[in-house]
Protein backbone atom coordinates (compact mmCIF):
# COMPACT_ATOMS: atom_id res chain seq x y z
CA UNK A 1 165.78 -16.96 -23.11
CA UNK A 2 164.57 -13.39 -24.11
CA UNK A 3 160.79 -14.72 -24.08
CA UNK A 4 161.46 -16.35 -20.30
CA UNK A 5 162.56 -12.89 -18.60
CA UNK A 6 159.20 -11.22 -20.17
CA UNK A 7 157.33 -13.94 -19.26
CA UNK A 8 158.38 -13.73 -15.76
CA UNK A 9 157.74 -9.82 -15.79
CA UNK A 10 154.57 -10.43 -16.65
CA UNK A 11 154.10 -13.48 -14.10
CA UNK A 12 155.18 -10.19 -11.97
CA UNK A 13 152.84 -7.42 -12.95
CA UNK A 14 149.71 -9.72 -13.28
CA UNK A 15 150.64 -11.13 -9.32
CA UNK A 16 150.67 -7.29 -8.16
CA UNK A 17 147.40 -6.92 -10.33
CA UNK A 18 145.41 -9.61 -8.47
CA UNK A 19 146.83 -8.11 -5.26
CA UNK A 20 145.51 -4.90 -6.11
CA UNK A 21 142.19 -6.33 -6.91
CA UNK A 22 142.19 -8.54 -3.95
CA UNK A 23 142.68 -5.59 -1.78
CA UNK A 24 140.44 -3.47 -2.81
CA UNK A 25 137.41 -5.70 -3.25
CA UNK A 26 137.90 -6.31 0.70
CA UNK A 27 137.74 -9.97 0.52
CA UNK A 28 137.41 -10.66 3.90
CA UNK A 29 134.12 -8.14 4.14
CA UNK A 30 133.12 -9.97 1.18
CA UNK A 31 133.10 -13.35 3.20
CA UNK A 32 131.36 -11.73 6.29
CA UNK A 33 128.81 -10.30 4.09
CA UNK A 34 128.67 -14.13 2.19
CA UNK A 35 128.05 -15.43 6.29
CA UNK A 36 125.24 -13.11 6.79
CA UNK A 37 123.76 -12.87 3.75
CA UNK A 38 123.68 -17.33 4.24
CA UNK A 39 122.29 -16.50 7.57
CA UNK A 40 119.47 -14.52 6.07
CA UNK A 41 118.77 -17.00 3.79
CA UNK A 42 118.52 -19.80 6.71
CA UNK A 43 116.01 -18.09 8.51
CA UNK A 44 112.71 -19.63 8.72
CA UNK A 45 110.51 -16.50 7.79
CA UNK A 46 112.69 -16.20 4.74
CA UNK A 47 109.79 -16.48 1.95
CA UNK A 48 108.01 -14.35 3.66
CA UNK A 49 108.58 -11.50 1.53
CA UNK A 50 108.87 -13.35 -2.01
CA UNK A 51 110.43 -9.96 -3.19
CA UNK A 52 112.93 -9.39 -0.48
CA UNK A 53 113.94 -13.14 -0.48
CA UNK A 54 115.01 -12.86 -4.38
CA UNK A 55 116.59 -9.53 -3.62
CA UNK A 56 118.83 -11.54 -1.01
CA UNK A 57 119.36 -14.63 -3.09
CA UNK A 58 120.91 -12.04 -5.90
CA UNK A 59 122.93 -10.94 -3.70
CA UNK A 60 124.12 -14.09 -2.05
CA UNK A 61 124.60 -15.34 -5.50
CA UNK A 62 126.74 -11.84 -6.68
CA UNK A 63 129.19 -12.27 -3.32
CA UNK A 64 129.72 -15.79 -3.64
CA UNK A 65 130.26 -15.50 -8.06
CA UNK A 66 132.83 -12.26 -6.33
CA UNK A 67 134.79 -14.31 -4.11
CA UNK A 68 135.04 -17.33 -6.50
CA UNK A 69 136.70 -15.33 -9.02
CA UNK A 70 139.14 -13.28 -6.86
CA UNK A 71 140.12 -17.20 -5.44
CA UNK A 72 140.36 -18.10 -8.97
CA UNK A 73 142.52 -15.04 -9.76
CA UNK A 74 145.10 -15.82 -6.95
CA UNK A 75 145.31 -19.64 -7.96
CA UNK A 76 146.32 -18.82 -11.65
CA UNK A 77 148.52 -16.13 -10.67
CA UNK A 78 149.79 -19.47 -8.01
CA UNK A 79 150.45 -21.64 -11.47
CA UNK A 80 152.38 -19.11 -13.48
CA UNK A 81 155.04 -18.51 -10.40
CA UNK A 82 154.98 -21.75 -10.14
CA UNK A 83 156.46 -22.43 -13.55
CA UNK A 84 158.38 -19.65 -13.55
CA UNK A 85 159.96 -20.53 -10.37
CA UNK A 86 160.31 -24.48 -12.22
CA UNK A 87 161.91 -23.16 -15.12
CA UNK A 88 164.30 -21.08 -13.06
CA UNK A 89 165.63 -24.13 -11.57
CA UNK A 90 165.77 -26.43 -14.65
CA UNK A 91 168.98 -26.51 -16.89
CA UNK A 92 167.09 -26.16 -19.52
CA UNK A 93 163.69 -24.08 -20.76
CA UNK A 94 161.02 -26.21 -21.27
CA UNK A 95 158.70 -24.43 -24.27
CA UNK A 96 155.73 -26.72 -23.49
CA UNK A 97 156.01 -24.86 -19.77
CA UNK A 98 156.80 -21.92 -21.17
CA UNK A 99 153.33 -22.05 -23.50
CA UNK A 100 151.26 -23.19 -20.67
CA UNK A 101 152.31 -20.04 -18.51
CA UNK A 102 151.62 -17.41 -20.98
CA UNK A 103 148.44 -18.96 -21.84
CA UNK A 104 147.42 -18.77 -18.34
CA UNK A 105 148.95 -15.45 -18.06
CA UNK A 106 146.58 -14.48 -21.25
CA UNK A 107 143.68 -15.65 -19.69
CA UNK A 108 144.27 -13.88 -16.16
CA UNK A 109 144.41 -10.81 -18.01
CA UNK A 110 141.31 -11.51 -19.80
CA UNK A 111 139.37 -12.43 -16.52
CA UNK A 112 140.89 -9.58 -14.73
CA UNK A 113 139.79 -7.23 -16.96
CA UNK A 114 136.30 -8.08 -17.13
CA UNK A 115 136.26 -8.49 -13.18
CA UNK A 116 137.17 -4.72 -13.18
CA UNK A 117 135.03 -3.97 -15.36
CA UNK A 118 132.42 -5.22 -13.53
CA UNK A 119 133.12 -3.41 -10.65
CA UNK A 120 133.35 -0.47 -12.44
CA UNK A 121 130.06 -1.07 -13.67
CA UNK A 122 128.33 -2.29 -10.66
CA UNK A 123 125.95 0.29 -9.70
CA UNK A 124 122.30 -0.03 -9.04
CA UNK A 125 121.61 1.84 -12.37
CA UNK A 126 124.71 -0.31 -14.45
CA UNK A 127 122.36 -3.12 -14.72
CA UNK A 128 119.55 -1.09 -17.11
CA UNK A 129 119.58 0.46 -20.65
CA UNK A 130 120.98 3.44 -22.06
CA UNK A 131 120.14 5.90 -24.52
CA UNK A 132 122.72 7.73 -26.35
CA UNK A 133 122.09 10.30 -29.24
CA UNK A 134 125.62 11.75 -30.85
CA UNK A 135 124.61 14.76 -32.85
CA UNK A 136 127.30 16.33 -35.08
CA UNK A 137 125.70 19.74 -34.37
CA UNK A 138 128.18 22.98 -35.64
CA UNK A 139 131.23 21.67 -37.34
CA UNK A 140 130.48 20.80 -40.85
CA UNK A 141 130.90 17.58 -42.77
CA UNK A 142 133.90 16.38 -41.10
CA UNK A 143 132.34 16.09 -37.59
CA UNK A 144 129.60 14.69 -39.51
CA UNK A 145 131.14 11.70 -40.80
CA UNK A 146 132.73 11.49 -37.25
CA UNK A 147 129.51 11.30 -35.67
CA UNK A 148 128.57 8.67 -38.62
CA UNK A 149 131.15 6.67 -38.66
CA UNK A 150 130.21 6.32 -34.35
CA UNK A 151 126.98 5.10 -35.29
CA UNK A 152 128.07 3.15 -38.42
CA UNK A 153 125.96 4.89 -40.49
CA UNK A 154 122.29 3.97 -38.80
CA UNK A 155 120.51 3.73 -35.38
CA UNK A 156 122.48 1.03 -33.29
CA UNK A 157 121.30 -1.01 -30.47
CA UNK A 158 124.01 -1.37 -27.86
């Protein structure tokens, strides 16, 4: 019974999570910008500037990948109330429930996660290279290993 009441807290937190993230990814600017951004795209002189076109099909494709996954988001969160709210009214606790909930729970997580990370990491500079140099500098040997166990002992690509 234990693992049902921390399931459901976590059906809980991860529902006020998505609502978060819904919220502040403005979903319905998200589906105006979707509207004109497919207007754009419907307009005859649209290959007229090759460049420009592919610019706006990246972005058309980036709003539309944005709104499918914060529409995925609330439908899992959907499912796990769902069988919480199922297992609430049964007699008794069905495991096989119980295991499908937390797994979709899990994965939420997972996909939320890497959604905000995304956004975190969606300037127009997050999409290129970076160079990072860690040099130990005054310190002695300990901030030496430090700065090689960072690097794993040699030059790493990231």
């Amino acid at each position: 019974m234990q693992d049902f009441y921390v399931l459901r807290k976590d059906v809980e937190n991860a529902s006020e999570r998505v609502e978060e993230i819904r919220a502040s990814a403005s979903l319905q600017l998200l589906e105006q910008e979707l509207v004109d951004l497919e207007s754009k795209a419907a307009d005859s002189s649209f290959w007229d500037d090759c460049a420009k076109a592919q610019e706006t099909l990246l972005a058309l494709t980036d709003v539309k990948d944005k709104i499918n996954f914060l529409n995925e988001f609330k439908t899992k969160v959907e499912d796990a109330e769902t069988i919480v709210k199922l297992t609430e009214e049964m007699d008794s606790i069905d495991a096989a429930l119980l295991d499908e909930a937390i797994s979709i729970i899990k994965e939420l997580n997972t996909l939320l996660d890497r959604f905000e990370l995304t956004q975190l990491l969606s300037g127009p500079y997050d999409k290129e290279g970076a160079a990072i140099s860690l040099t130990a500098g005054a310190g002695g040997t300990d901030v030496q290993d430090w700065a090689d166990m960072l690097l794993g002992g040699r030059e790493t690509e990231i």
